[in-house]
Protein backbone atom coordinates (compact mmCIF):
# COMPACT_ATOMS: atom_id res chain seq x y z
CA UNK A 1 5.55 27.54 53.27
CA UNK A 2 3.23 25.89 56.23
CA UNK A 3 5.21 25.47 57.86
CA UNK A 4 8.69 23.85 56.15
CA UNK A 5 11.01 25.72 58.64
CA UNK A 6 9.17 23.71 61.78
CA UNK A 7 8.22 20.47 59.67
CA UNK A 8 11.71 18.71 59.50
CA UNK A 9 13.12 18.40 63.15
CA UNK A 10 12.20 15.69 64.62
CA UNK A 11 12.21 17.94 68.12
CA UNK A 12 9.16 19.45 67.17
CA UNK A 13 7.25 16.53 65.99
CA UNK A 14 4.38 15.33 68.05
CA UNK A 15 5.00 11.70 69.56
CA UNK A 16 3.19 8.90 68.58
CA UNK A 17 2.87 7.71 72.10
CA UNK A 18 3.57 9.91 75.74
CA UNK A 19 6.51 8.71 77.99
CA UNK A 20 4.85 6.62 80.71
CA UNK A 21 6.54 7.08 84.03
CA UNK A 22 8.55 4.28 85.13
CA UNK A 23 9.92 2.87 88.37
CA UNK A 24 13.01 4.74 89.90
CA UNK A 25 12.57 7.75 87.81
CA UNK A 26 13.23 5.94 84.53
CA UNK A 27 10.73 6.21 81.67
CA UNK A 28 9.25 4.11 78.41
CA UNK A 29 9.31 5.14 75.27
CA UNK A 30 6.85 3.12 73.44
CA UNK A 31 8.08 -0.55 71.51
CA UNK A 32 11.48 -1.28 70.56
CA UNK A 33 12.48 -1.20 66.81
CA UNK A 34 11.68 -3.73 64.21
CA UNK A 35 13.62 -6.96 64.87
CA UNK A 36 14.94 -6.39 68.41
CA UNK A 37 13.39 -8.82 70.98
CA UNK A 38 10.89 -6.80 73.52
CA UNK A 39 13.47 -6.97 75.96
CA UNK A 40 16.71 -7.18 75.55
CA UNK A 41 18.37 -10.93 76.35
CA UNK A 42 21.90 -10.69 78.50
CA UNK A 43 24.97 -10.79 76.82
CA UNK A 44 27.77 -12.79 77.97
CA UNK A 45 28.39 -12.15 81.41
CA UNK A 46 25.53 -10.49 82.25
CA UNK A 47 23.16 -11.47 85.41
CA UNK A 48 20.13 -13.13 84.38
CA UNK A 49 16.99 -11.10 84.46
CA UNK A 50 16.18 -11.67 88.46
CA UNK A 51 19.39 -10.68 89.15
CA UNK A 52 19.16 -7.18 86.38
CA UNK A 53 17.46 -3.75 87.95
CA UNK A 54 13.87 -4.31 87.55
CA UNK A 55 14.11 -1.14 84.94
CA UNK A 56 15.86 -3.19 83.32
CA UNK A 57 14.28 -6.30 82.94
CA UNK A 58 10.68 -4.78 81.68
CA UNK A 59 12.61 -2.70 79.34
CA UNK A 60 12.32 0.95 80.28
CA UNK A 61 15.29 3.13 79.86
CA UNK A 62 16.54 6.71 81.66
CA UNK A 63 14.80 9.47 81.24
CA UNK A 64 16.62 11.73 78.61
CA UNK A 65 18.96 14.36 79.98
CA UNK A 66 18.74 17.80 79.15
CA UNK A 67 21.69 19.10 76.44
CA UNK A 68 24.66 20.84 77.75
CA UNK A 69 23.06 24.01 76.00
CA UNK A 70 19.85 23.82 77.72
CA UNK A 71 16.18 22.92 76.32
CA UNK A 72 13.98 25.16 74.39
CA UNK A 73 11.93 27.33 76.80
CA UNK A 74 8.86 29.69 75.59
CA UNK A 75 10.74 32.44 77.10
CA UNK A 76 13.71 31.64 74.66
CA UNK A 77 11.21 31.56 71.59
CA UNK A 78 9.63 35.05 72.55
CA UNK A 79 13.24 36.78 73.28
CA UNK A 80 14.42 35.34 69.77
CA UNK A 81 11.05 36.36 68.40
CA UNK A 82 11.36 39.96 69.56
CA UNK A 83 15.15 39.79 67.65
CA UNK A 84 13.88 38.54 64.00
CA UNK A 85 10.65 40.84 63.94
CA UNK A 86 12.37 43.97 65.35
CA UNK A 87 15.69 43.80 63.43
CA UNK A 88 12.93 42.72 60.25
CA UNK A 89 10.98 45.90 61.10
CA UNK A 90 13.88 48.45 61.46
CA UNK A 91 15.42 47.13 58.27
CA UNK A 92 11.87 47.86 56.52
CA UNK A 93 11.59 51.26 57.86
CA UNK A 94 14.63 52.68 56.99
CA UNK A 95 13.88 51.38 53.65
CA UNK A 96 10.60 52.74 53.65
CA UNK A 97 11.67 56.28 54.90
CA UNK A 98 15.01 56.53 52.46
CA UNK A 99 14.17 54.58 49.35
CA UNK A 100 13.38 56.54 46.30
CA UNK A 101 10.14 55.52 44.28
CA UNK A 102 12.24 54.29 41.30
CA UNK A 103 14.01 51.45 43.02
CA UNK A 104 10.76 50.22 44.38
CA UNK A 105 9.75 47.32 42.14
CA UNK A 106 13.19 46.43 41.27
CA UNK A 107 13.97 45.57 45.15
CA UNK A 108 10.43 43.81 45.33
CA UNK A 109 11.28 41.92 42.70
CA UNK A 110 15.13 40.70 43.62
CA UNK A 111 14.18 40.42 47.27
CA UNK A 112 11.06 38.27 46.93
CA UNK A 113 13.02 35.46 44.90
CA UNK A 114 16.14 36.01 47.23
CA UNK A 115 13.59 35.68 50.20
CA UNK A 116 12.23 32.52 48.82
CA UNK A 117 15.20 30.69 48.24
CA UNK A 118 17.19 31.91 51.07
CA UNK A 119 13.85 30.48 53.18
CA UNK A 120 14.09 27.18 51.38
CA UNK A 121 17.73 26.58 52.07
CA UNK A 122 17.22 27.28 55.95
CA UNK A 123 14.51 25.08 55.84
CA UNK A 124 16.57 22.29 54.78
CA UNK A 125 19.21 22.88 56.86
CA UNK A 126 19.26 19.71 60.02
CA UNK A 127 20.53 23.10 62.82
CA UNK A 128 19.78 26.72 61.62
CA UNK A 129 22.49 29.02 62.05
CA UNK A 130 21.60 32.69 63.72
CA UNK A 131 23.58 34.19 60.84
CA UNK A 132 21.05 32.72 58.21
CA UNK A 133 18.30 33.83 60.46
CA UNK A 134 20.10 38.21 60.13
CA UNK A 135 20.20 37.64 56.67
CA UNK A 136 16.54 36.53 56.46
CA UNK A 137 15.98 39.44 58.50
CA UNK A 138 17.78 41.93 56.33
CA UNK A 139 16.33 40.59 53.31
CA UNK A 140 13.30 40.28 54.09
CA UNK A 141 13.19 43.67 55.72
CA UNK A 142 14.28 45.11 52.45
CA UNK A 143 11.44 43.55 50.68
CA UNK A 144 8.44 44.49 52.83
CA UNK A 145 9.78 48.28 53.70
CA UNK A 146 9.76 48.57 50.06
CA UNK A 147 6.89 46.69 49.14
CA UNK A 148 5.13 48.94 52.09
CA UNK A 149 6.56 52.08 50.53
CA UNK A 150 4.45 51.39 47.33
CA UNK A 151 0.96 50.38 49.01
CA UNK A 152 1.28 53.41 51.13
CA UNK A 153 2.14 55.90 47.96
CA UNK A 154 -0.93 54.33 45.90
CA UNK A 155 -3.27 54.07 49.23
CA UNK A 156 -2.25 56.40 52.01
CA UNK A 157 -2.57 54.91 55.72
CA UNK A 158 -2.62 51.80 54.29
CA UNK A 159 0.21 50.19 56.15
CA UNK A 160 -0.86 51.13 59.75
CA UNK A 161 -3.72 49.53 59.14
CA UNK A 162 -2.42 46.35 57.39
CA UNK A 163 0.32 45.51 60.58
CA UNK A 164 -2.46 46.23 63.27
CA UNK A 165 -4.48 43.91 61.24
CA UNK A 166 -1.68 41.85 61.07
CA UNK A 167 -1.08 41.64 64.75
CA UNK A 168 -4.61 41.36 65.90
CA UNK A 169 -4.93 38.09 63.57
CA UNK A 170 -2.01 36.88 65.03
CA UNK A 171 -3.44 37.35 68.88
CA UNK A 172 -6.91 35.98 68.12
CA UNK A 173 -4.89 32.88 66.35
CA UNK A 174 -2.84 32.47 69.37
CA UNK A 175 -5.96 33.10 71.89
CA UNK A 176 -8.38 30.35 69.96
CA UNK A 177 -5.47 28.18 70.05
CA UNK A 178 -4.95 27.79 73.51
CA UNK A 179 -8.27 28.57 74.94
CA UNK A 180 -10.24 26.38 72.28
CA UNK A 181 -7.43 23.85 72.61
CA UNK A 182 -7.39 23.15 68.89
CA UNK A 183 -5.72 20.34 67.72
CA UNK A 184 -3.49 20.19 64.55
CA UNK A 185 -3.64 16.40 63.57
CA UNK A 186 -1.35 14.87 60.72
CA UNK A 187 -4.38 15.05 58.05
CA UNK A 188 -4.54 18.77 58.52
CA UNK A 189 -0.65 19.62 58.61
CA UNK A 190 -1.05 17.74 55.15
CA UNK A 191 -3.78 19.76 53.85
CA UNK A 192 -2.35 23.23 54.86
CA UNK A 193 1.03 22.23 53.30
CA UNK A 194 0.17 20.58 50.20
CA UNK A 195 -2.29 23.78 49.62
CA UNK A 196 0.71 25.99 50.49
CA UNK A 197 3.01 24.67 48.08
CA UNK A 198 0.15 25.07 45.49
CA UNK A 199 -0.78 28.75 46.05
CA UNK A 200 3.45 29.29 46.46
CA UNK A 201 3.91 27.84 43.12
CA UNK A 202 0.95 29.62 41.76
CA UNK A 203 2.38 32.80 43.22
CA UNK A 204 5.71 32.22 41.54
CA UNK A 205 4.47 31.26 37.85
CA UNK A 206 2.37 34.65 38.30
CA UNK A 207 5.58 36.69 39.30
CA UNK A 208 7.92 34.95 36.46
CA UNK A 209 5.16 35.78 33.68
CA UNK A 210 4.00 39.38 35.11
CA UNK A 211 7.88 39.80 33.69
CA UNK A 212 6.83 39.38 30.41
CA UNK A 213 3.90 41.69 30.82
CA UNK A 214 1.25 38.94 31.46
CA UNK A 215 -1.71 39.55 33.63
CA UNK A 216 -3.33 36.49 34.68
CA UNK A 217 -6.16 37.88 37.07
CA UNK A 218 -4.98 35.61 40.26
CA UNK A 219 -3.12 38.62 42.12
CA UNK A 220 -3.97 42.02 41.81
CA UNK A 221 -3.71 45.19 43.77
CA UNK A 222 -6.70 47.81 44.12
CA UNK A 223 -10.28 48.16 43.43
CA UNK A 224 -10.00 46.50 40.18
CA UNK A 225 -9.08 43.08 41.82
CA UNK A 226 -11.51 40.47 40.03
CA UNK A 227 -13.25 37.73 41.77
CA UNK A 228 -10.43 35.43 41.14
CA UNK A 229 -7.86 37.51 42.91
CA UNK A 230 -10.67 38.11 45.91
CA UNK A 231 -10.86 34.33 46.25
CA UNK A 232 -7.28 33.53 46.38
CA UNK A 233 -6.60 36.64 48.85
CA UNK A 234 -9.12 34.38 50.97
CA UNK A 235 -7.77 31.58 50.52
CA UNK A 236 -3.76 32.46 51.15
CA UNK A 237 -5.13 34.62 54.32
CA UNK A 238 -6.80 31.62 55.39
CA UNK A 239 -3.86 29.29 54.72
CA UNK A 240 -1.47 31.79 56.66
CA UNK A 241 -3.76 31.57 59.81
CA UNK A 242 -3.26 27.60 60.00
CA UNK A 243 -0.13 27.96 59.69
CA UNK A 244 0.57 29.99 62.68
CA UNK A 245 -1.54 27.33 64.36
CA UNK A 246 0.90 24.93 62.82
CA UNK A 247 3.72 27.09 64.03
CA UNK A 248 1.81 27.14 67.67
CA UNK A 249 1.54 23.14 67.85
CA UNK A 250 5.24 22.83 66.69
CA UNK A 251 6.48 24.99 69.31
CA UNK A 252 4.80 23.44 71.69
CA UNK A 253 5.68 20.03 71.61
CA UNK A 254 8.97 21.04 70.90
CA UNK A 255 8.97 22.64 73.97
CA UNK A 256 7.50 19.09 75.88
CA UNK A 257 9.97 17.25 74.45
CA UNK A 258 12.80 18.99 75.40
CA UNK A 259 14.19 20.42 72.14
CA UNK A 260 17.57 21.63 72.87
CA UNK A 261 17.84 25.79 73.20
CA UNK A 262 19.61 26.15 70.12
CA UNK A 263 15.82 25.32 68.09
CA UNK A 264 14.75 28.38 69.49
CA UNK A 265 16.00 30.51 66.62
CA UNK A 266 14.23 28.03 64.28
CA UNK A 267 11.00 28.53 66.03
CA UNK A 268 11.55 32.34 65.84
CA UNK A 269 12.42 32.08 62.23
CA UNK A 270 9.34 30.34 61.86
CA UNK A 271 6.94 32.69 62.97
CA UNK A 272 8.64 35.55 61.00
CA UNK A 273 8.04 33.88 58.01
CA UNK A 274 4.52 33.11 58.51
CA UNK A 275 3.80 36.91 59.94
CA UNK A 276 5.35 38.27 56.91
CA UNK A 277 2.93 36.27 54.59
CA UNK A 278 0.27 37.21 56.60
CA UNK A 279 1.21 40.84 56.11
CA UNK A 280 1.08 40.95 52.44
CA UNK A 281 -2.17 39.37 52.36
CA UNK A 282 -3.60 41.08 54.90
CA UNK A 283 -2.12 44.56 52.50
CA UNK A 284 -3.70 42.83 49.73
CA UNK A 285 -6.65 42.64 50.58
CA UNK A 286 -7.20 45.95 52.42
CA UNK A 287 -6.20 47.28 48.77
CA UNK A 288 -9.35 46.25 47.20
CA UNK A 289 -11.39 48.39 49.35
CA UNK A 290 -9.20 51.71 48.70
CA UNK A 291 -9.97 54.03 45.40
């Protein structure tokens, strides 16, 4: 999903208005809540206001102190990064190297719902745990060394080619991101998730009825994709590459605003997800153009 692991906290939401730097190191944080005077009257036994710290009186507060833990640093998000991907692609190459061909689509099958859910219930979840975030890894290893097993058996040298793709997509994202300074404003998280949760449903009403033996045309693997399944190979890659810029802008302003350390493993988890989607698609697709 675009990105549901990084859309709840409120750590990694952009604020509706900077901190403005205050007298004696102390700093503002926009208007008080609904129903609370501007500033604050004195309670009983309190110095009037030209007696108060001038902070005080014009209502700015201390600047927030970092958690005992630490704050979220980019250096934590890459190290947890580098844990999720490689344990992810370890898992999927032993399973790629030892699986036999007959347990293929059964594991895709189990591991793809599995994945989903387990996803959506880490998601929801107000602090992820690092042992949710292994058993992502395991499961989701198990689904795309298997998954890779059976692209490379019907299209040799496939797979190379589908995680340098992969990769490079990934790097160009992260290079027009910062260098174009893109900005991901509220109407576009909106669009990317709403059309994420469509093409997710779609993709799980396809799996449920492909079950039964139903071929609807909107995913397909090989040459004798239609144009329906071209156009919504397009469309999902597209949707994956916003969300990595999604992913980008969360972890950046959770970063400025001092997210505490532990939300690094929810950034990391975030990114997996998203570079695993991109992955399939990006295997997909090269499909089409292999006899």
């Amino acid at each position: 999903m675009a990105n549901p692991v990084l859309s709840r906290p409120e750590a990694f939401q952009r604020p509706d208005q900077y901190a403005q730097p205050g007298p004696q190191g102390y700093q503002q944080y926009g208007q008080p809540p609904y129903g609370q005077a501007p500033y604050a009257q004195p309670q009983y036994g309190q110095a009037p206001y030209a007696q108060q710290p001038y902070a005080q009186q014009y209502g700015y507060q201390p600047a927030p102190v970092p958690s005992a833990g630490g704050v979220m640093t980019i250096e934590d998000v890459i190290t947890k990064s580098g844990i999720t991907m490689g344990g992810l692609f370890l898992v999927a190459a032993a399973v790629f190297m030892v699986m036999p061909l007959s347990l293929l689509m059964p594991t895709i099958i189990v591991t793809a719902i599995v994945g989903f859910i387990t996803v959506l219930l880490v998601s929801m979840r107000r602090t992820v745990s690092p042992v949710a975030v292994v058993a992502y890894t395991v499961i989701e290893g198990l689904f795309i060394g298997a998954l890779s097993k059976m692209f490379e058996y019907l299209f040799p040298g496939i797979v190379v080619q589908a995680i340098l793709g992969t990769f490079v997509a990934a790097g160009v994202t992260l290079a027009a991101y910062k260098y174009f300074r893109i900005r991901v404003t509220n109407k576009f998280r909106r669009i990317v998730t709403i059309a994420t949760m469509g093409i997710a449903a779609m993709y799980l009403v396809n799996l449920v009825v492909s079950l039964f033996g139903v071929s609807t045309g909107l995913v397909a693997v090989g040459p004798s994709a239609g144009p329906l399944s071209w156009i919504v190979s397009a469309v999902a890659v597209v949707l994956a590459v916003a969300s990595l810029i999604m992913d980008f802008d969360y972890i950046e302003q959770g970063i400025r605003n001092g997210a505490p350390a532990s939300e690094s493993w929810r950034a990391a988890f975030g990114l997996t997800v998203t570079m695993v989607w991109l992955y399939t698609e990006i295997l997909r697709i090269l499909s089409y153009f292999r006899e």
